[in-house]
C-alpha atoms as a PDB file:
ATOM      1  CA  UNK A   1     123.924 193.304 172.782  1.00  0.00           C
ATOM      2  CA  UNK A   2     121.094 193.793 170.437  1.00  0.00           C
ATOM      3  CA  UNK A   3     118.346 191.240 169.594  1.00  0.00           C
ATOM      4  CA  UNK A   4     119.078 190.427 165.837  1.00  0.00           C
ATOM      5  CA  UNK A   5     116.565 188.184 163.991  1.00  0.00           C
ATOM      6  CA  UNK A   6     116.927 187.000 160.530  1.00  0.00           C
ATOM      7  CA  UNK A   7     113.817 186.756 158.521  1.00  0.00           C
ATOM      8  CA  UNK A   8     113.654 185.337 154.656  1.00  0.00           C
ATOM      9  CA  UNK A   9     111.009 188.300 152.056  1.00  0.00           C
ATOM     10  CA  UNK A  10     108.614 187.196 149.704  1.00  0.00           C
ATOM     11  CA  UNK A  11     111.610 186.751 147.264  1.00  0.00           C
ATOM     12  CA  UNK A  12     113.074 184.677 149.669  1.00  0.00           C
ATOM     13  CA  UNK A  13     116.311 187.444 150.750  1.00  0.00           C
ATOM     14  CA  UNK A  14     117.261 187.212 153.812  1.00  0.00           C
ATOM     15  CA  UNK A  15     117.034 190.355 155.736  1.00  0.00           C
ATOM     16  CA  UNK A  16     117.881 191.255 159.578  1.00  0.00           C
ATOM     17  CA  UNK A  17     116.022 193.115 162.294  1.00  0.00           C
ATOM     18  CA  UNK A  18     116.630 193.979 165.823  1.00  0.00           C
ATOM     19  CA  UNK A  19     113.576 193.133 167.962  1.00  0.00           C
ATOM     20  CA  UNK A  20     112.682 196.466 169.425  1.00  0.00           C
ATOM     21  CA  UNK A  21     110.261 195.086 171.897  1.00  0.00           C
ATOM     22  CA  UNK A  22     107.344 192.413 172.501  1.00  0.00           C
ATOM     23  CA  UNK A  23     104.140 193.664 173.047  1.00  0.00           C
ATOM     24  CA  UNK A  24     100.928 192.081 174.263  1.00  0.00           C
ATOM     25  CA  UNK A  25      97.637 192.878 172.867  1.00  0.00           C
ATOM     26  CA  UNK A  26      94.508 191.588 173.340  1.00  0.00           C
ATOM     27  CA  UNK A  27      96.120 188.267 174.243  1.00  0.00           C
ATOM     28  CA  UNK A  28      98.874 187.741 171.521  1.00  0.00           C
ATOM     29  CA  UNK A  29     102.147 188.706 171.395  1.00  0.00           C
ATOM     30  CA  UNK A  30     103.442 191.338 168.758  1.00  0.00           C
ATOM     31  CA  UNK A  31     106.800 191.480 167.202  1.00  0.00           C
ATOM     32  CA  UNK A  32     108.254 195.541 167.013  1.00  0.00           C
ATOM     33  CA  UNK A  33     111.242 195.507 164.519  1.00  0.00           C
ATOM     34  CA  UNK A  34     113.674 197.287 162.728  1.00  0.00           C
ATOM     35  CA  UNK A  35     115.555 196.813 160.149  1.00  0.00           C
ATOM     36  CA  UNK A  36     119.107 196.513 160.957  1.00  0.00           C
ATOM     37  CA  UNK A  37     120.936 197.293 157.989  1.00  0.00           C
ATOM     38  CA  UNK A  38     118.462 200.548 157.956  1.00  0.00           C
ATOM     39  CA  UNK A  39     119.082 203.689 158.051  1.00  0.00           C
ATOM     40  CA  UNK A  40     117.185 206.349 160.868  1.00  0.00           C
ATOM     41  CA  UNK A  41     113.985 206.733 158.402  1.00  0.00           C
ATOM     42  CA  UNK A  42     112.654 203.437 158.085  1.00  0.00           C
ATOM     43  CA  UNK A  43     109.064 201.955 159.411  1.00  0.00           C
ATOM     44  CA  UNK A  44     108.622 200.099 162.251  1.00  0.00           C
ATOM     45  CA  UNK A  45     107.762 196.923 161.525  1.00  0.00           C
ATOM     46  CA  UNK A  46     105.418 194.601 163.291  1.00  0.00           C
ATOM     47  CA  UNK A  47     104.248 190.807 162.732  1.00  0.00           C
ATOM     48  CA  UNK A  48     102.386 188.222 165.174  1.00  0.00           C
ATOM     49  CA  UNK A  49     103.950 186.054 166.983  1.00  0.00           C
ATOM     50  CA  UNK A  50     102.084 183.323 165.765  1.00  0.00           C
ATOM     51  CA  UNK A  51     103.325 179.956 167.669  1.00  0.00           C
ATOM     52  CA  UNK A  52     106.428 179.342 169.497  1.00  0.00           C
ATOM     53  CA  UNK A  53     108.061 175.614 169.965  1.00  0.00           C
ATOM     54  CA  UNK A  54     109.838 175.981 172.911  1.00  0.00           C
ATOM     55  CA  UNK A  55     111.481 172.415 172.404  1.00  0.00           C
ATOM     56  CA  UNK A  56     113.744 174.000 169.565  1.00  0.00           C
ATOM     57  CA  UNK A  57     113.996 177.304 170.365  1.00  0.00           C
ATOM     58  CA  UNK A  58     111.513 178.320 167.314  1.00  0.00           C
ATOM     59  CA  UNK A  59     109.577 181.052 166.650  1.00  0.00           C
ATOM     60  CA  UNK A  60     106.751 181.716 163.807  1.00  0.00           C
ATOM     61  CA  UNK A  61     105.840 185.206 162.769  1.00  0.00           C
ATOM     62  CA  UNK A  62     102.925 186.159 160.911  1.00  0.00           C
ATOM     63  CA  UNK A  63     102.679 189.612 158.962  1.00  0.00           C
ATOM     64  CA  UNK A  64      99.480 191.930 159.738  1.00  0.00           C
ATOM     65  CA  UNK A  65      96.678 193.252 157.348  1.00  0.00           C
ATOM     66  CA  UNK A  66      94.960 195.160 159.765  1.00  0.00           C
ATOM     67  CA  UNK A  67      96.179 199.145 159.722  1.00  0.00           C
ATOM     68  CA  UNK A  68      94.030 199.645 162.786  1.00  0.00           C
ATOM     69  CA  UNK A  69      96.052 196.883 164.515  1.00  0.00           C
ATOM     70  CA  UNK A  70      98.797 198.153 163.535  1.00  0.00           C
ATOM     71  CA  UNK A  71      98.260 201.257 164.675  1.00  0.00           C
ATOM     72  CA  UNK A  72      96.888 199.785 168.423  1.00  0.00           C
ATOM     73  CA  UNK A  73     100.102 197.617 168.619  1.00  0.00           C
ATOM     74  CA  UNK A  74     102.224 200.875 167.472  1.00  0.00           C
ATOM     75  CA  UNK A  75     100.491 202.807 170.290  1.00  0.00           C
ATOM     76  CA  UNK A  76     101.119 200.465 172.998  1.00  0.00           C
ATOM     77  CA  UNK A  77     105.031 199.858 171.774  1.00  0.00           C
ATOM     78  CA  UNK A  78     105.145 204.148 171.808  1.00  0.00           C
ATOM     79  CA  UNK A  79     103.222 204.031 175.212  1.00  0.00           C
ATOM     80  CA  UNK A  80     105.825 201.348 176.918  1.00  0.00           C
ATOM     81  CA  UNK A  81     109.284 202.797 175.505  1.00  0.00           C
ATOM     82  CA  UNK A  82     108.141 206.971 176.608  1.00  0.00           C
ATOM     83  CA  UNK A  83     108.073 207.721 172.314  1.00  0.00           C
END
């Protein structure tokens, strides 16, 4: 079974991704996804897990700036999965 997650744009659509993988960095957890509804030539996409409330089972996610961060957390998800 795949790990879908259902995220709302800036224009407030409502678009799913499978988790690819969690990766730690520097102390915070990173968010690797993929569009679902995607086809084979579409980014990676990667946000912060910003805060998680375990009582409810909800997650926050927080979109990057940083193309250098991007590029470290990109490395490591490549590194872990043999890409």
């Amino acid at each position: 079974m795949e790990d879908i997650l259902v995220l709302t744009d800036e224009n407030g659509a409502k678009v799913r991704f499978e988790i690819l993988d969690i990766v730690e960095y520097e102390g915070e957890e990173y968010a690797v996804l993929y569009p679902a509804d995607a086809g084979d030539d579409e980014p990676v996409h990667i946000l912060r897990i910003h805060s998680e409330d375990m009582d409810n089972g909800e997650v926050q996610y927080e979109g990057l700036e940083d193309d250098r961060l991007i590029q470290k957390v990109y490395r490591l998800f490549c590194k872990r999965n043999g890409i």
